[in-house]
Protein backbone atom coordinates (compact mmCIF):
# COMPACT_ATOMS: atom_id res chain seq x y z
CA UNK A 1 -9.89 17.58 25.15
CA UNK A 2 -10.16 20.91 23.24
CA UNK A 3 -6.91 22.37 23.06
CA UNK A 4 -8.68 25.84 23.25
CA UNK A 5 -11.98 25.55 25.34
CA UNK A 6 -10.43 22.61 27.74
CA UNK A 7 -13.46 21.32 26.94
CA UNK A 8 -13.41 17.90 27.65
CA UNK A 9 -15.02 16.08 24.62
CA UNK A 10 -15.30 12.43 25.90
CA UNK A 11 -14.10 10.27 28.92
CA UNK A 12 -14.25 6.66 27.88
CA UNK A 13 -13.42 3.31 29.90
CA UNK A 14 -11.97 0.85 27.87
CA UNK A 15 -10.40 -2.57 29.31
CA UNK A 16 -7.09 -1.62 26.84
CA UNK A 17 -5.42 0.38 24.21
CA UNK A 18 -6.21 -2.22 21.28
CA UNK A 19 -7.23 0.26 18.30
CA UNK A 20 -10.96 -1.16 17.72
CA UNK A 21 -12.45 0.14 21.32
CA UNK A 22 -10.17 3.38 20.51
CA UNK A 23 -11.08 4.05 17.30
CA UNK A 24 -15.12 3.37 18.12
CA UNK A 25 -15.03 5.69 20.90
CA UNK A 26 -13.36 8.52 18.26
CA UNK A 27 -16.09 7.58 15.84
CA UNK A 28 -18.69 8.39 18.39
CA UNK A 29 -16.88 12.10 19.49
CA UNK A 30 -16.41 12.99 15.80
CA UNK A 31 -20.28 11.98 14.83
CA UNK A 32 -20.61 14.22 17.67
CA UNK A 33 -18.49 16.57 17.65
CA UNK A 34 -16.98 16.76 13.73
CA UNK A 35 -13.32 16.02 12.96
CA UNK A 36 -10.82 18.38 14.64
CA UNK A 37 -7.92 19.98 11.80
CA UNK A 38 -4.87 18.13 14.37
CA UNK A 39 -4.40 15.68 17.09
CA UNK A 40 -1.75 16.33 19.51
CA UNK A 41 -0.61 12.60 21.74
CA UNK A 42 2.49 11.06 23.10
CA UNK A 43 4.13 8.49 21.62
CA UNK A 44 2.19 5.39 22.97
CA UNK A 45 -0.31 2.90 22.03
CA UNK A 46 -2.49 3.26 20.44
CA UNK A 47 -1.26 6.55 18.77
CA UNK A 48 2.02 5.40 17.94
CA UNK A 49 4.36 2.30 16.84
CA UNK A 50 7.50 1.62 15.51
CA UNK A 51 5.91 1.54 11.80
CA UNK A 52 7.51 3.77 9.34
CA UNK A 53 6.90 7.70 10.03
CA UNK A 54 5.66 6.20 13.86
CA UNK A 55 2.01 5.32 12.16
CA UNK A 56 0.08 2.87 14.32
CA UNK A 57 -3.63 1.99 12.80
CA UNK A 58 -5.65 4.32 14.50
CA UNK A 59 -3.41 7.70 13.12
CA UNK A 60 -3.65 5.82 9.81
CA UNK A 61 -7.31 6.17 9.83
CA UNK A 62 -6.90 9.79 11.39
CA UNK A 63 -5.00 11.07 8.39
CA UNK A 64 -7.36 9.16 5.39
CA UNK A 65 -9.77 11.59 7.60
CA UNK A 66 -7.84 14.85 6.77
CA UNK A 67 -6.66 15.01 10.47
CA UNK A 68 -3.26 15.95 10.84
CA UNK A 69 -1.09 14.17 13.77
CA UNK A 70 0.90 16.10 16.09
CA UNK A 71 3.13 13.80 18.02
CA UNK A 72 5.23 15.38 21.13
CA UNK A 73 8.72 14.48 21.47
CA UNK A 74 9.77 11.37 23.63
CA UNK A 75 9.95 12.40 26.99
CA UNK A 76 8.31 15.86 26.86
CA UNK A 77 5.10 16.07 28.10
CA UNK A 78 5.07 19.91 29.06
CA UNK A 79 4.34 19.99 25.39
CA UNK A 80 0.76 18.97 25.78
CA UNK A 81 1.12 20.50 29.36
CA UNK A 82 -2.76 21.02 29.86
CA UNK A 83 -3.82 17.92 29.01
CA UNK A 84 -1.34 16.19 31.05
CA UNK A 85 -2.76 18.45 33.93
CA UNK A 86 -6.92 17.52 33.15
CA UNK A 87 -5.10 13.72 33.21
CA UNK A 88 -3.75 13.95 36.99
CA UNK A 89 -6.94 15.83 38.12
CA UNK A 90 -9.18 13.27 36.48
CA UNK A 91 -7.12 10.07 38.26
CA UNK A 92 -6.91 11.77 41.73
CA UNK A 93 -10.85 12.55 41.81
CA UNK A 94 -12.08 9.53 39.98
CA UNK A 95 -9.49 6.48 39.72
CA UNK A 96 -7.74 6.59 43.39
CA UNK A 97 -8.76 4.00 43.63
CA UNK A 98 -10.34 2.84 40.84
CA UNK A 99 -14.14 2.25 40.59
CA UNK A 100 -15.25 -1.42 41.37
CA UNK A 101 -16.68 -2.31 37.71
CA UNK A 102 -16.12 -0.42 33.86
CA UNK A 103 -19.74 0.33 34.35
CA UNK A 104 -18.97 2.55 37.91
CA UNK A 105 -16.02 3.63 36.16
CA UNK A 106 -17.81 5.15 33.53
CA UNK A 107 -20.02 6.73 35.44
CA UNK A 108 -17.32 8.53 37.86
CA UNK A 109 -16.00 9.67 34.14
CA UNK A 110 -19.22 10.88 32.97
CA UNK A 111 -19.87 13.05 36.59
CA UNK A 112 -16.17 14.42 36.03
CA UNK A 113 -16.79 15.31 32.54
CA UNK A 114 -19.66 17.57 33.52
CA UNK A 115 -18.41 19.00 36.23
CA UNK A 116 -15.17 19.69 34.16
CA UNK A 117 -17.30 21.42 31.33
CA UNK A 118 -19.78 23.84 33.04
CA UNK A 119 -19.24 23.93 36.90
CA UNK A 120 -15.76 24.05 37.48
CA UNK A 121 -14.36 27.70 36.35
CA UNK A 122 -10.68 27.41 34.68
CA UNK A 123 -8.11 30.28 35.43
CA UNK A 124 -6.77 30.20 31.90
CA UNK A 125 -10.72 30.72 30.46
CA UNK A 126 -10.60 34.32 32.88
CA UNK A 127 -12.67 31.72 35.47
CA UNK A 128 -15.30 30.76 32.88
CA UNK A 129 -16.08 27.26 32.15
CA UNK A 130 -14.82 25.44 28.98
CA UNK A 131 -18.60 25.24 28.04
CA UNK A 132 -19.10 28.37 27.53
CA UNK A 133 -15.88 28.59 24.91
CA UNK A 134 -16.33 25.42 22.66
CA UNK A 135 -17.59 25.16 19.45
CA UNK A 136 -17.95 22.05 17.54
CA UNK A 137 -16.10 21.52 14.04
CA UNK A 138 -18.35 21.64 10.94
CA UNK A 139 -16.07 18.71 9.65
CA UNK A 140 -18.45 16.04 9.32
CA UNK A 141 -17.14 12.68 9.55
CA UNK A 142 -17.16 10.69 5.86
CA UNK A 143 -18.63 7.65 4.15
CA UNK A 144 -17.13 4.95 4.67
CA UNK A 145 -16.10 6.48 8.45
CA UNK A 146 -12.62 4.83 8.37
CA UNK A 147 -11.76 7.01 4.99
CA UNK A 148 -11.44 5.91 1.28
CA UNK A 149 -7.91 5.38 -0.89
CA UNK A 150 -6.09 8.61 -0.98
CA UNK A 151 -6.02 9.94 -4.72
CA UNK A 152 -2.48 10.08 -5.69
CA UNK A 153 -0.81 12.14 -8.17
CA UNK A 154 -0.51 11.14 -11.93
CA UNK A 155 3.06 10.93 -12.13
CA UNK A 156 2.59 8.19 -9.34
CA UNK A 157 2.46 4.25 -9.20
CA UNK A 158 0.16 3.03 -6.50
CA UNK A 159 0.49 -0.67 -4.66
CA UNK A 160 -1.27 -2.39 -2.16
CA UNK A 161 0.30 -3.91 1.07
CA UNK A 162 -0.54 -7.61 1.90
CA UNK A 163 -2.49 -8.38 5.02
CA UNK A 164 1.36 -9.88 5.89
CA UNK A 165 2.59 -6.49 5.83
CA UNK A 166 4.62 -7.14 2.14
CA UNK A 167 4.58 -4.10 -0.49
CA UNK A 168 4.58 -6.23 -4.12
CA UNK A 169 6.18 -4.28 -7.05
CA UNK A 170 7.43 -5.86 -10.35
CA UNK A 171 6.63 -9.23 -9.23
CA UNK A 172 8.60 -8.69 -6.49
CA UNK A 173 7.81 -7.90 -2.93
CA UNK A 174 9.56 -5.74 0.28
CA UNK A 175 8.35 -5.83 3.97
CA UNK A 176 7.08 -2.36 4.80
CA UNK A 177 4.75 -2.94 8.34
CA UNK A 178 1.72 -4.58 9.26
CA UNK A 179 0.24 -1.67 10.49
CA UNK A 180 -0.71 -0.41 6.66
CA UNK A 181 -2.16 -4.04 5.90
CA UNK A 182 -4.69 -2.88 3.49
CA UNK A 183 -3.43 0.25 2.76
CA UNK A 184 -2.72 1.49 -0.68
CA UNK A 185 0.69 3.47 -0.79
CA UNK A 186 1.99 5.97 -3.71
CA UNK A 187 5.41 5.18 -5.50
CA UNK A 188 6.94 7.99 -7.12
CA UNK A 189 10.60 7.34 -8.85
CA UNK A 190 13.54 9.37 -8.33
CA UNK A 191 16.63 10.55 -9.91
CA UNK A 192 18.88 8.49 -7.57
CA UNK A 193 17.13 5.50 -8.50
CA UNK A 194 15.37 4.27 -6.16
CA UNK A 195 11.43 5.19 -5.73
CA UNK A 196 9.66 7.14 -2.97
CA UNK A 197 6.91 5.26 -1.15
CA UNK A 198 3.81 7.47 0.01
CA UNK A 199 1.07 6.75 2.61
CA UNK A 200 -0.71 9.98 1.37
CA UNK A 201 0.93 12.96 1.95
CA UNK A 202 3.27 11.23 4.75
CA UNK A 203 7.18 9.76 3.20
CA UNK A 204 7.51 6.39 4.69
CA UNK A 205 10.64 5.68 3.02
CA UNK A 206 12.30 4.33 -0.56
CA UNK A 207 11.73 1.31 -3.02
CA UNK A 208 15.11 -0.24 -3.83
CA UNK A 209 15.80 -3.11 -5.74
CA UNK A 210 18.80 -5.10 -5.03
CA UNK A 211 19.71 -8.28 -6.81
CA UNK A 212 16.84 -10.10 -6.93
CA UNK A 213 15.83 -8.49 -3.82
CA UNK A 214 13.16 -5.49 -3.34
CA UNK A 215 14.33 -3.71 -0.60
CA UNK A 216 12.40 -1.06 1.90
CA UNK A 217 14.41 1.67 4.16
CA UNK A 218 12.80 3.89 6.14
CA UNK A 219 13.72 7.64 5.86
CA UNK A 220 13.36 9.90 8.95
CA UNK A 221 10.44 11.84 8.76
CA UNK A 222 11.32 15.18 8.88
CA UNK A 223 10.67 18.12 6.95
CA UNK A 224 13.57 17.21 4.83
CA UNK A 225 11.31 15.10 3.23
CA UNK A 226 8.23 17.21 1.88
CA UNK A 227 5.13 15.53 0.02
CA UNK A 228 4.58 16.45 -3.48
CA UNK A 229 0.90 16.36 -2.11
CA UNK A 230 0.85 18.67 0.01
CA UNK A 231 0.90 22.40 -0.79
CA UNK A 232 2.72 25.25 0.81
């Protein structure tokens, strides 16, 4: 949903959070609809995990798109207060009780989503309908659609993590998450000896070795922690 409008964007039955029926469903609204500047969710699947700065796979392709993830705190959900109030309208008129099949399912979404849009007028909107407020981004979504390497800096080292979920460095390798399989992280090296590691503008934590051992730690992610990448 538009933050702004309330325009609801899409309404999609899915049999479970798993990030590939997610993240084709978001393919189809931002082919649609362009890529929004933020994303504001709670802290569940598939938005979230328990990966290093709370990435799950789907945010990582959200921020290789240049969309920035706004996560409300544990607990909280005031903080995305009007889309937790489209939520309880949308179960009580079309999922109590659920429809028989996906396929009626769907269609009680896709009858709720119009209504939603351009017949039911919205107190917040001065009783206008959300239709008549949105406007589509001019974001286009990129080739390839799940987003290229991020260009680091020149002062940094880059590395790739193993489909395991292992970071190598100097012949030497430290467990970072499954979640970035794939991914290619910055390194940048710091005074205290250790080295920074980077997805993108995002601190996931430091590069330590210890003995023979390479060893990961997660930092908080907080603003304590700015990106060299990112400007002010």
């Amino acid at each position: 949903m538009d933050a702004y409008s309330r325009f609801l964007l899409g309404c999609v039955a899915l049999p479970n959070t798993r990030v590939g029926g997610v993240r084709k469903a978001m393919r189809t609204l931002f082919d649609t609809f362009g890529l929004p500047a933020a994303i504001r969710s709670d802290n569940g699947s598939p938005f979230a995990s328990k990966a290093p700065a709370g990435l799950s796979e789907l945010s990582a392709w959200w921020l290789k798109l240049g969309i920035r993830h706004e996560r409300i705190e544990p607990g909280k959900p005031q903080q995305n207060g009007r889309h937790e109030r489209m939520h309880l309208t949308l179960k009580l008129e079309t999922a109590t009780p659920p429809s028989s099949s996906m396929r009626a399912q769907q269609r009680a979404f896709d009858r709720f989503r119009v209504e939603y849009n351009e017949q039911r007028p919205h107190e917040a909107l001065g009783q206008r309908f959300p239709a008549e407020h949105y406007q589509r981004s001019y974001r286009p979504l990129p080739q390839p659609f799940w987003g290229r390497d991020f260009v680091y800096p020149e002062e940094f080292e880059t590395a790739r993590v193993r489909k395991s979920g292992a970071l190598p460095w100097n012949h030497r390798s430290a467990f970072v998450s499954t979640t970035l399989k794939h991914e290619l992280l910055g390194l940048r090296w710091q005074h205290d000896g250790a080295w920074r590691v980077y997805f993108g503008p995002l601190p996931l934590g430091t590069l330590t070795g210890k003995g023979r051992r390479l060893v990961f730690e997660v930092s908080p992610m907080s603003s304590e922690h700015p990106s060299p990448m990112s400007s002010d």
